[in-house]
C-alpha atoms as a PDB file:
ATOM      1  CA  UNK A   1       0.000   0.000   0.000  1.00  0.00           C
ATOM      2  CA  UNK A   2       2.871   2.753   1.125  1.00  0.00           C
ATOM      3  CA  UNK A   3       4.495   1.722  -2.170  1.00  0.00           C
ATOM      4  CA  UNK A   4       1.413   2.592  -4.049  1.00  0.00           C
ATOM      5  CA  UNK A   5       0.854   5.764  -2.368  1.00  0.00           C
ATOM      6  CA  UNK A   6       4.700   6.582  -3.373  1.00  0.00           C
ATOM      7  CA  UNK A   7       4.457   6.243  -7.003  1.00  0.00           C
ATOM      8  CA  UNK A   8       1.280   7.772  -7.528  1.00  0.00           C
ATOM      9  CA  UNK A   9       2.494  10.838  -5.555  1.00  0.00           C
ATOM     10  CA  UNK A  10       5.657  10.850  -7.938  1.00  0.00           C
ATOM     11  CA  UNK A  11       3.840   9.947 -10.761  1.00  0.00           C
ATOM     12  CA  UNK A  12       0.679  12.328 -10.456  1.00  0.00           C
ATOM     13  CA  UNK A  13       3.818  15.156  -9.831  1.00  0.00           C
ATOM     14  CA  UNK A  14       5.520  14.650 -13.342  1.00  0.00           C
ATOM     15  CA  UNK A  15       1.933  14.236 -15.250  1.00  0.00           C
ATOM     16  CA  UNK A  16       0.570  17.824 -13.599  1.00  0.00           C
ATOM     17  CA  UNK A  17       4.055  19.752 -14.349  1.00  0.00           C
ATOM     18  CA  UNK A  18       3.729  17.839 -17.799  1.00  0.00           C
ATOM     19  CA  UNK A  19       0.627  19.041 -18.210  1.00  0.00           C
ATOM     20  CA  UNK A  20       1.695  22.871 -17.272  1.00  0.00           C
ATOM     21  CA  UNK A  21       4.038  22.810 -19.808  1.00  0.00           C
ATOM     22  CA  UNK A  22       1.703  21.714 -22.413  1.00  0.00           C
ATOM     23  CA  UNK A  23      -1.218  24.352 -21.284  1.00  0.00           C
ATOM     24  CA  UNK A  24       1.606  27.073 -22.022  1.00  0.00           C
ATOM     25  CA  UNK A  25       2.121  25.342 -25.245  1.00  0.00           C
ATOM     26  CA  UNK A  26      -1.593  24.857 -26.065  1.00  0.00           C
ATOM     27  CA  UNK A  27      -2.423  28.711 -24.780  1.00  0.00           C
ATOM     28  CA  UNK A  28      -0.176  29.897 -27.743  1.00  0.00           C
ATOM     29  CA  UNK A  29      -2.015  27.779 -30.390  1.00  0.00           C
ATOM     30  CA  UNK A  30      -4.950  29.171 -28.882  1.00  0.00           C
ATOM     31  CA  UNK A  31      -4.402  32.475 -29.456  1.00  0.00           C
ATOM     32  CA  UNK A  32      -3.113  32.365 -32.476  1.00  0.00           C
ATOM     33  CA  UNK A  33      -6.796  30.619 -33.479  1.00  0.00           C
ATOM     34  CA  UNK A  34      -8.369  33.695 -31.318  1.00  0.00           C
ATOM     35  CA  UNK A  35      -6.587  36.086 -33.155  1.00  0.00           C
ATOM     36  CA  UNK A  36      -6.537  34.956 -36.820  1.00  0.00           C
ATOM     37  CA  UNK A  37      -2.958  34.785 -37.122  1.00  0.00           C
ATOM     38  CA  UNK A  38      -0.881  35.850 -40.072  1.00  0.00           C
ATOM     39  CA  UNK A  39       2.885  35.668 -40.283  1.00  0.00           C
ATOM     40  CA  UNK A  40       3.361  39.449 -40.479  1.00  0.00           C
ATOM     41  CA  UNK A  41       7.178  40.002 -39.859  1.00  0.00           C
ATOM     42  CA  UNK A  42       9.279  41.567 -42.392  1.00  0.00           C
ATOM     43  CA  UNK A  43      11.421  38.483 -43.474  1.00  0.00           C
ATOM     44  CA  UNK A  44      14.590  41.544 -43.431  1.00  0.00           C
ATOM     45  CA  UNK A  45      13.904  42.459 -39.706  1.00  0.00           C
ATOM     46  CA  UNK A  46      13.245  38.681 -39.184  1.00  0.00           C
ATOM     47  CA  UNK A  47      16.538  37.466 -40.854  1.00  0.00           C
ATOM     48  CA  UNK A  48      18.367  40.414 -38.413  1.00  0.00           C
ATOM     49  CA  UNK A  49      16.911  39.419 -35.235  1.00  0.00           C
ATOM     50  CA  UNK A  50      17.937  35.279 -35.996  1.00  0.00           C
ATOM     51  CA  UNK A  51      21.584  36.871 -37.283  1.00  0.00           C
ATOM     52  CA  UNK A  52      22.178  38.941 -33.984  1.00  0.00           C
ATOM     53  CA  UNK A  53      20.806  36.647 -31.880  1.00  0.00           C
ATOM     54  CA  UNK A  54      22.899  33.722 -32.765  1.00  0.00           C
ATOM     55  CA  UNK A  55      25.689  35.722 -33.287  1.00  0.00           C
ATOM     56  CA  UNK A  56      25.969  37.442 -30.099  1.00  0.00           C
ATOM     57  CA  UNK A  57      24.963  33.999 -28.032  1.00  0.00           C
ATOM     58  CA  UNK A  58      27.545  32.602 -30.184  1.00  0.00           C
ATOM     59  CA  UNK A  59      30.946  34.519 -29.410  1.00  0.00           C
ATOM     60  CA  UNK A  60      29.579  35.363 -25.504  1.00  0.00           C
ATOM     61  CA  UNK A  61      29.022  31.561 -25.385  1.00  0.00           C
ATOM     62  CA  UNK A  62      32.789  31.143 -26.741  1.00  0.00           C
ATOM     63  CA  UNK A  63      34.378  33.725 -24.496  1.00  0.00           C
ATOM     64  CA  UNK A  64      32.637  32.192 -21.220  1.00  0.00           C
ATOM     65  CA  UNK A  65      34.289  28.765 -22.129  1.00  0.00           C
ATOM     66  CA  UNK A  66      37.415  30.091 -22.553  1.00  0.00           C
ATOM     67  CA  UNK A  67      37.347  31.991 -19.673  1.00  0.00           C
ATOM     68  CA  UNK A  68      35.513  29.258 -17.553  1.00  0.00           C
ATOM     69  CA  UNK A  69      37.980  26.498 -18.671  1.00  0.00           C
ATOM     70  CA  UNK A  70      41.300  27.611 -16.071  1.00  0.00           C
ATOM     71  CA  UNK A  71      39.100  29.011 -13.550  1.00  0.00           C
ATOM     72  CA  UNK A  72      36.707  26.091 -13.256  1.00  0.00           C
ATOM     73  CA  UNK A  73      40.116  23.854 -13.452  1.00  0.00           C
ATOM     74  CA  UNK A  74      41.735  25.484 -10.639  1.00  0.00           C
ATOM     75  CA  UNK A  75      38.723  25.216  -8.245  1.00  0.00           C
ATOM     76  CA  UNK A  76      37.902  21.898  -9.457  1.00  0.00           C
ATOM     77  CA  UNK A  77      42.080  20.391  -8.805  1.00  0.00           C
ATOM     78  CA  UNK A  78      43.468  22.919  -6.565  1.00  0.00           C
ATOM     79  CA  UNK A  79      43.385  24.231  -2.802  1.00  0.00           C
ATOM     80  CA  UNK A  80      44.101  28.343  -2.201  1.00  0.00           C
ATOM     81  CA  UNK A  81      43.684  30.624   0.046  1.00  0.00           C
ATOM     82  CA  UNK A  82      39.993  32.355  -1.004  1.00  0.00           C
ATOM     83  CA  UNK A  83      38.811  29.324  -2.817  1.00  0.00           C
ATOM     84  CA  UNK A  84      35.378  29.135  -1.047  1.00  0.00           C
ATOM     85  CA  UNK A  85      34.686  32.761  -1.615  1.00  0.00           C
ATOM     86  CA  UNK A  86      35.916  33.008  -5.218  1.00  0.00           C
ATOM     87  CA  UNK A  87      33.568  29.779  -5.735  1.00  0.00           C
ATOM     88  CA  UNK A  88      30.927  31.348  -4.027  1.00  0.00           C
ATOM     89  CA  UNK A  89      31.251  34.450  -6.106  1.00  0.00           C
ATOM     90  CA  UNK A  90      31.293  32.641  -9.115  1.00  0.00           C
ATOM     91  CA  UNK A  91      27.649  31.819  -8.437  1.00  0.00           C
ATOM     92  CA  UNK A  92      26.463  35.215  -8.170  1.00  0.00           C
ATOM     93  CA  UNK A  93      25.476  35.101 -11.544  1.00  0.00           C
ATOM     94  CA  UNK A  94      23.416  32.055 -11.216  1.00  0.00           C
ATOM     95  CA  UNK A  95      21.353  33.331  -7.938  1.00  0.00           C
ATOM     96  CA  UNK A  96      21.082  37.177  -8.980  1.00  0.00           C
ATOM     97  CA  UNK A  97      18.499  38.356 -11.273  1.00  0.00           C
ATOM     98  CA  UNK A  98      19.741  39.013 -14.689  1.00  0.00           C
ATOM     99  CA  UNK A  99      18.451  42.263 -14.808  1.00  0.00           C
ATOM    100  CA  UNK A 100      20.456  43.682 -11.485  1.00  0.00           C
ATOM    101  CA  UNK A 101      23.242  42.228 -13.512  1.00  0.00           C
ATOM    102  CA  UNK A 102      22.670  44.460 -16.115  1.00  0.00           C
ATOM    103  CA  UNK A 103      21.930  47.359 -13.658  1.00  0.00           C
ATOM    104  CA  UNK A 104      25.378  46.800 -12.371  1.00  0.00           C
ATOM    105  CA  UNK A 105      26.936  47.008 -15.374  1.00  0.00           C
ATOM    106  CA  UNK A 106      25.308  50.317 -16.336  1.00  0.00           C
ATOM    107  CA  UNK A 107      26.592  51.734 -12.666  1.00  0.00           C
ATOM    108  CA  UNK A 108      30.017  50.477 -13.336  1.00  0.00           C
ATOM    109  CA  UNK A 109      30.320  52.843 -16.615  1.00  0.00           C
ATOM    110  CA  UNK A 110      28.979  55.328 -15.058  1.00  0.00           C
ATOM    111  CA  UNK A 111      32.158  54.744 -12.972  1.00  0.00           C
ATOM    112  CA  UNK A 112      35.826  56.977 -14.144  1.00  0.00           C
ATOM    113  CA  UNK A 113      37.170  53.822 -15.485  1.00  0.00           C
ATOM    114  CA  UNK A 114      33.931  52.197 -16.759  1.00  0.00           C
ATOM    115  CA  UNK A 115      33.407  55.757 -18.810  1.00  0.00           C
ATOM    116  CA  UNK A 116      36.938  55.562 -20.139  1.00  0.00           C
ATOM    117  CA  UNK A 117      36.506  52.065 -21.365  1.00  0.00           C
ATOM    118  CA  UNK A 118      32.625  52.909 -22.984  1.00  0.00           C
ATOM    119  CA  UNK A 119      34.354  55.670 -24.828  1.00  0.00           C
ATOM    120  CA  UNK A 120      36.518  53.144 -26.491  1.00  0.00           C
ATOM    121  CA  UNK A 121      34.673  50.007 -26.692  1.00  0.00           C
ATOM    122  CA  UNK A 122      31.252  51.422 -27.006  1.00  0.00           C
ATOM    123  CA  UNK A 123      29.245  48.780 -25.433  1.00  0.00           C
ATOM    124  CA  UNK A 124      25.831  50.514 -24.059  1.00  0.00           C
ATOM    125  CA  UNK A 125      23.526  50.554 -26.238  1.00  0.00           C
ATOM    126  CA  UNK A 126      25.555  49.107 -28.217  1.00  0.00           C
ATOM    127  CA  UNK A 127      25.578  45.202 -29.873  1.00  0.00           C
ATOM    128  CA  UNK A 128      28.964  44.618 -27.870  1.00  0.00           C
ATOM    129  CA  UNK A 129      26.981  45.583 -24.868  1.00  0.00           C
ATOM    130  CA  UNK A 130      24.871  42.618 -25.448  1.00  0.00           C
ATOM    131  CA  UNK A 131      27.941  40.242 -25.574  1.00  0.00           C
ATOM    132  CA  UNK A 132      29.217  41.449 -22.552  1.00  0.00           C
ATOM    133  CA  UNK A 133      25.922  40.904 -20.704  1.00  0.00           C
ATOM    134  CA  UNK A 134      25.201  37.543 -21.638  1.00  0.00           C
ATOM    135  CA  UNK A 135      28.645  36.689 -20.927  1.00  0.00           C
ATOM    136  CA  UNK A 136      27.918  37.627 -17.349  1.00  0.00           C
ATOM    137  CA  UNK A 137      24.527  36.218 -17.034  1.00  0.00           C
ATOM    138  CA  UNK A 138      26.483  32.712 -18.221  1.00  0.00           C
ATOM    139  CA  UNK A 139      30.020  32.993 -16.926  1.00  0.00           C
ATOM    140  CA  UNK A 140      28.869  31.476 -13.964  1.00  0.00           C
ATOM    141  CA  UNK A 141      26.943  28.445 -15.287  1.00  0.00           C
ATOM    142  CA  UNK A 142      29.947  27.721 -17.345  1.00  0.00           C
ATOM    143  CA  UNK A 143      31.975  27.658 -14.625  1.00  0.00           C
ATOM    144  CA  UNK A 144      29.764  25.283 -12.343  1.00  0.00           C
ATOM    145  CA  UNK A 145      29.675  22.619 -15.375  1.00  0.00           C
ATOM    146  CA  UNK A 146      32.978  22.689 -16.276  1.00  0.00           C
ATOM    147  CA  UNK A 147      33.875  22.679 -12.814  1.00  0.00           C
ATOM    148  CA  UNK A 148      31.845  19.135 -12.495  1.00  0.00           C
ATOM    149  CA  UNK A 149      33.124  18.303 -16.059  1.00  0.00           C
ATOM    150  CA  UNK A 150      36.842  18.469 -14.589  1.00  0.00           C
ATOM    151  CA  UNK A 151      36.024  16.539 -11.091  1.00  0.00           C
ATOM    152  CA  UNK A 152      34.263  13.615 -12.790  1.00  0.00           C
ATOM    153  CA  UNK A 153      37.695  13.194 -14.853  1.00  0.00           C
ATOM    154  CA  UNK A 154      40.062  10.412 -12.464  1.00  0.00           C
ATOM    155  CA  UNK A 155      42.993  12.636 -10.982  1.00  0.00           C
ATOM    156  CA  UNK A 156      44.925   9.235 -11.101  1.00  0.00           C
ATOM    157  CA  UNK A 157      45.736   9.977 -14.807  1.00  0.00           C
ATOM    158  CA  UNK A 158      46.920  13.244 -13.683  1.00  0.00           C
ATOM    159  CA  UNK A 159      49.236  11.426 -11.074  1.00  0.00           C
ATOM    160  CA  UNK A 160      50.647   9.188 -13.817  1.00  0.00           C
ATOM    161  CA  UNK A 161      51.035  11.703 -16.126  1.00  0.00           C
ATOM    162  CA  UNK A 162      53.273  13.712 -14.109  1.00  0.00           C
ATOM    163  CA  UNK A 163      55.439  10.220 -12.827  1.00  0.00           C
ATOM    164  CA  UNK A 164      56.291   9.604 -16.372  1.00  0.00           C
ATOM    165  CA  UNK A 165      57.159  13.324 -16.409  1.00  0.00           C
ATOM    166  CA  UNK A 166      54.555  15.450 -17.949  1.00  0.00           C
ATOM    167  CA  UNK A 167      54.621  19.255 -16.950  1.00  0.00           C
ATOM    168  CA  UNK A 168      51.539  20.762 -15.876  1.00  0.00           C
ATOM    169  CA  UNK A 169      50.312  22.225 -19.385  1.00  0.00           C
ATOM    170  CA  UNK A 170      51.036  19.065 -21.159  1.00  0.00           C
ATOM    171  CA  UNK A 171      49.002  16.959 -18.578  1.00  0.00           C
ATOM    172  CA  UNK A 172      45.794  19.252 -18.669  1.00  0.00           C
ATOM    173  CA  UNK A 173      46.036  19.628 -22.822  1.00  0.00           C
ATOM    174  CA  UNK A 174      46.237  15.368 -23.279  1.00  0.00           C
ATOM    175  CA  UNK A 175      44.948  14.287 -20.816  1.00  0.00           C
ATOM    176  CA  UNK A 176      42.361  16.866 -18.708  1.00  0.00           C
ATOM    177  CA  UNK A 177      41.282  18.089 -21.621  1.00  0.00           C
ATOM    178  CA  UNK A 178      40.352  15.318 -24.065  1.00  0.00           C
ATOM    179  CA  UNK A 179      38.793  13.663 -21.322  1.00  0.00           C
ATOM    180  CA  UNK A 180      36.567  16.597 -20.475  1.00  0.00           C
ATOM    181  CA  UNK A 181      35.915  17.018 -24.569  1.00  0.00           C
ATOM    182  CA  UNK A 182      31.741  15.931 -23.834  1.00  0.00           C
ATOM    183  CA  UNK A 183      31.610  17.982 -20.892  1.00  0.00           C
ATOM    184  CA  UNK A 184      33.158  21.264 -22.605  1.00  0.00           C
ATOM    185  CA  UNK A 185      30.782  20.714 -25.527  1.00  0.00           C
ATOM    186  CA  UNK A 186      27.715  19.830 -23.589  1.00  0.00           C
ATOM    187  CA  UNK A 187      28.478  22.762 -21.245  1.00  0.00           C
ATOM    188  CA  UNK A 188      28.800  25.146 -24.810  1.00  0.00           C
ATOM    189  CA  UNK A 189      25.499  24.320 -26.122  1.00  0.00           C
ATOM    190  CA  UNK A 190      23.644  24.500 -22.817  1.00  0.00           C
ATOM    191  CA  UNK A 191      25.129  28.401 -21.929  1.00  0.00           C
ATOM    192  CA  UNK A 192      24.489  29.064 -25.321  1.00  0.00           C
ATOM    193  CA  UNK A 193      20.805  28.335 -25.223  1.00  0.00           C
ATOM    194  CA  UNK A 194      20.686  30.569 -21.866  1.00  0.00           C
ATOM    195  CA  UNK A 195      22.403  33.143 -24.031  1.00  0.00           C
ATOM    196  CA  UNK A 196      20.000  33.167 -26.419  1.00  0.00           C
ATOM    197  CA  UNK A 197      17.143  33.108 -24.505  1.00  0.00           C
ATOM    198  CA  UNK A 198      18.950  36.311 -22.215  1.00  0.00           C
ATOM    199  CA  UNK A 199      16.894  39.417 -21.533  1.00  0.00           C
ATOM    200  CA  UNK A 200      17.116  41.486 -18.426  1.00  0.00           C
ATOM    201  CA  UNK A 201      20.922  42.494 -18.398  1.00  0.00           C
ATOM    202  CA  UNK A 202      20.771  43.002 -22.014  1.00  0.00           C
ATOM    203  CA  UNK A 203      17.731  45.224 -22.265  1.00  0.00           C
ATOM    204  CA  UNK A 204      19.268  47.213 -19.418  1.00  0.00           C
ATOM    205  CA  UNK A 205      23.115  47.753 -20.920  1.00  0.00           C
ATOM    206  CA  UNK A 206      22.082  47.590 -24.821  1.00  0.00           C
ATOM    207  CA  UNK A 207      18.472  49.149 -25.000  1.00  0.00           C
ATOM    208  CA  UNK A 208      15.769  47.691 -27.083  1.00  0.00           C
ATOM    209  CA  UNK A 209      16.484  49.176 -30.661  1.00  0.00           C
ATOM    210  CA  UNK A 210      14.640  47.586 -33.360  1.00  0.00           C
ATOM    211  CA  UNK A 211      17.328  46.634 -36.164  1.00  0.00           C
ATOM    212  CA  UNK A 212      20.571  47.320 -33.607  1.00  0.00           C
ATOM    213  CA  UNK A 213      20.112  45.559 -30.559  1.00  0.00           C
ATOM    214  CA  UNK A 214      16.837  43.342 -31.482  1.00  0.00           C
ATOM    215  CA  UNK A 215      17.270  39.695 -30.569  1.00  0.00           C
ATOM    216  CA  UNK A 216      14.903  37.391 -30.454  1.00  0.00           C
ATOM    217  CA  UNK A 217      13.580  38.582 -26.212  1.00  0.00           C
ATOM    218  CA  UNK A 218      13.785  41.631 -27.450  1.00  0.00           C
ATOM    219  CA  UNK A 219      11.882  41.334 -29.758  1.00  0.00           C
ATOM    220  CA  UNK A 220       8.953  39.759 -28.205  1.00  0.00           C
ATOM    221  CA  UNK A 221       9.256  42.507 -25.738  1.00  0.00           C
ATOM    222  CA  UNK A 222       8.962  44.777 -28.358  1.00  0.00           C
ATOM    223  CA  UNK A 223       5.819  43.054 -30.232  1.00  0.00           C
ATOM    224  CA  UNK A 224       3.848  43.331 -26.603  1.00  0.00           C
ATOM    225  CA  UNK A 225       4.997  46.766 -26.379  1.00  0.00           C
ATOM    226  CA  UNK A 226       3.247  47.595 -29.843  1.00  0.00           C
ATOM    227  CA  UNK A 227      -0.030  44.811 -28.872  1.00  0.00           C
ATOM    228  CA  UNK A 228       1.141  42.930 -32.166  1.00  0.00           C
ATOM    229  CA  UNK A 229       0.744  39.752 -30.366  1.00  0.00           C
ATOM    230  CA  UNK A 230       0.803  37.669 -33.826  1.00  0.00           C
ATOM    231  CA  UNK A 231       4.564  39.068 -33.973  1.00  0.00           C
ATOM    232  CA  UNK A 232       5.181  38.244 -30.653  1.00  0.00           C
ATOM    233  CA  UNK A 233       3.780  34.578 -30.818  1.00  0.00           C
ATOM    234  CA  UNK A 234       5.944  34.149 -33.973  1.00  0.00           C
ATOM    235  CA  UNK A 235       9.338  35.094 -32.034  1.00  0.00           C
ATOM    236  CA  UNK A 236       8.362  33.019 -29.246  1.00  0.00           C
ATOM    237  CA  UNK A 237       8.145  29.940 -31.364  1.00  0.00           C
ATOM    238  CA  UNK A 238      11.278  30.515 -32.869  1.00  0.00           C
ATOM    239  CA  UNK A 239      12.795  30.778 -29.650  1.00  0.00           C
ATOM    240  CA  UNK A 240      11.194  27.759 -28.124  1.00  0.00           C
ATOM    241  CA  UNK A 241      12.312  26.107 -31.520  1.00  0.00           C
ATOM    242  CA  UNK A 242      15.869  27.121 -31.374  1.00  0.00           C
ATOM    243  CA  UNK A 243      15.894  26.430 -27.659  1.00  0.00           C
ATOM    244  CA  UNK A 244      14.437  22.893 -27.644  1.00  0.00           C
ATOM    245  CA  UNK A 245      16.619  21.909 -31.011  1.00  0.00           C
ATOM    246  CA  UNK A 246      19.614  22.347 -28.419  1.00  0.00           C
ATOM    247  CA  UNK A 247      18.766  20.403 -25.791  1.00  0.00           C
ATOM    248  CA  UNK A 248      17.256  17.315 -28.218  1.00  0.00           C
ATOM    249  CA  UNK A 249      21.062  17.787 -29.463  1.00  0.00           C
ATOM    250  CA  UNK A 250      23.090  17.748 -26.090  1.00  0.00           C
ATOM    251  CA  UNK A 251      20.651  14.369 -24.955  1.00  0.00           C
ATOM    252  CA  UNK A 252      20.479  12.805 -28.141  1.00  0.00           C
ATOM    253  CA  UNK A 253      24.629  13.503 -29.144  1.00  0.00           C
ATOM    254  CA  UNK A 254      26.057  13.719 -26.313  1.00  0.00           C
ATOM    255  CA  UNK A 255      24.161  11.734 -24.276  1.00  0.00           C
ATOM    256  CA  UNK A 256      23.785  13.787 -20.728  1.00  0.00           C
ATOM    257  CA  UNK A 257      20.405  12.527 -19.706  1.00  0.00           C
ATOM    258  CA  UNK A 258      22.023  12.361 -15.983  1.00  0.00           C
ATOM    259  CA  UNK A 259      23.148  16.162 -15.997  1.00  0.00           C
ATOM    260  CA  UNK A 260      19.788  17.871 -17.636  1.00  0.00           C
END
């Protein structure tokens, strides 16, 4: 009987959230039926807000690896002093809302330094402004997986590495590195879906410019903002589509049904 009770409590969990996935779904199709929808985006502002979009998720996406790759691999293999609260830091990008992340930002160049380097770089309300907040919306997912990528890797190969005399940078790039290839990939695709999918801290540091800063949130922001809800349904599909392609890819590919 307490068995019975068990699984129908887990199972009748996972069918209702199922379910309140697929009334969000179904409350789309809905109103587009409601609404008599016809695809009314110009395929030129269309084809910009897919181009920027993927762009800018693209190279943020790139630059958090490379950044997250030595910082994840020192907390992941080493001991320092300041570990814990560098770690702990790290995750301030996970637990704080995107938008204060943005509002940051914007206080920092208001800053003598942050002025000096928006005067060269140009990134508020500017595309590069976008970049720079989805990199810190991401930086600390990326750093979290990797970080697990690099402890589920056996030090022990380290160890013999280094016994049959190995330096340091020739142990991580053969052997650390090749054995987290799945996790550096699967940890790519998944901050690049956040990245494309980022609004609050790049609304707030780039603006919402149709044709300059329009990705695909902004976008749908901007369709609400005009009531051209057919627009806005449109730009939420592709996003859901673009979205859900990436994650069929990561558990289909790479296999990570344990991670996600």
């Amino acid at each position: 009987m307490k068995n019975k009770i068990f699984y129908f409590i887990f199972i009748s969990t996972t069918v209702l959230l199922g379910l309140a996935f697929l009334f969000l779904l179904f409350s789309l199709i809905y109103e587009i039926k409601a609404e008599g929808y016809q695809f009314s985006i110009d395929p030129g502002q269309l084809f910009f807000v897919i181009k920027l979009s993927v762009f800018t998720a693209t190279l943020s996406s790139i630059i958090a690896i490379l950044v997250a790759i030595p910082v994840s691999f020192l907390l992941a293999r080493h001991q320092f002093p300041g570990k814990v609260f560098l770690d702990t830091l790290f995750d301030m990008t996970i637990v704080v809302s995107p938008i204060a992340i943005g509002a940051m930002l914007l206080i920092f160049f208001n800053t003598f330094i942050g002025r000096m380097m928006d005067n060269y770089f140009k990134f508020v309300f500017e595309v590069k402004g976008i970049i720079l907040a989805q990199f810190f919306v991401i930086i600390g997912y990326a750093i979290r997986f990797m970080k697990a990528s690099f402890e589920s890797v056996d030090k022990e190969y380290q160890d013999i590495a280094r016994t049959l005399g190995a330096n340091s940078f020739h142990t991580f790039s053969r052997i650390v590195l090749p054995l987290s290839k799945k996790g550096i990939v699967t940890t790519f695709l998944l901050v690049w879906a956040r990245a494309i999918g980022e609004f609050g801290a790049t609304v707030t540091v780039a603006g919402a410019t149709t044709m300059k800063t329009e990705t695909l949130p902004v976008a749908i922001f901007l369709s609400f903002e005009r009531a051209d809800i057919t627009s806005a349904i449109s730009f939420i599909f592709i996003l859901i589509i673009i979205s859900l392609t990436v994650i069929i890819i990561i558990k289909k590919v790479f296999q990570f049904h344990r991670v996600i």
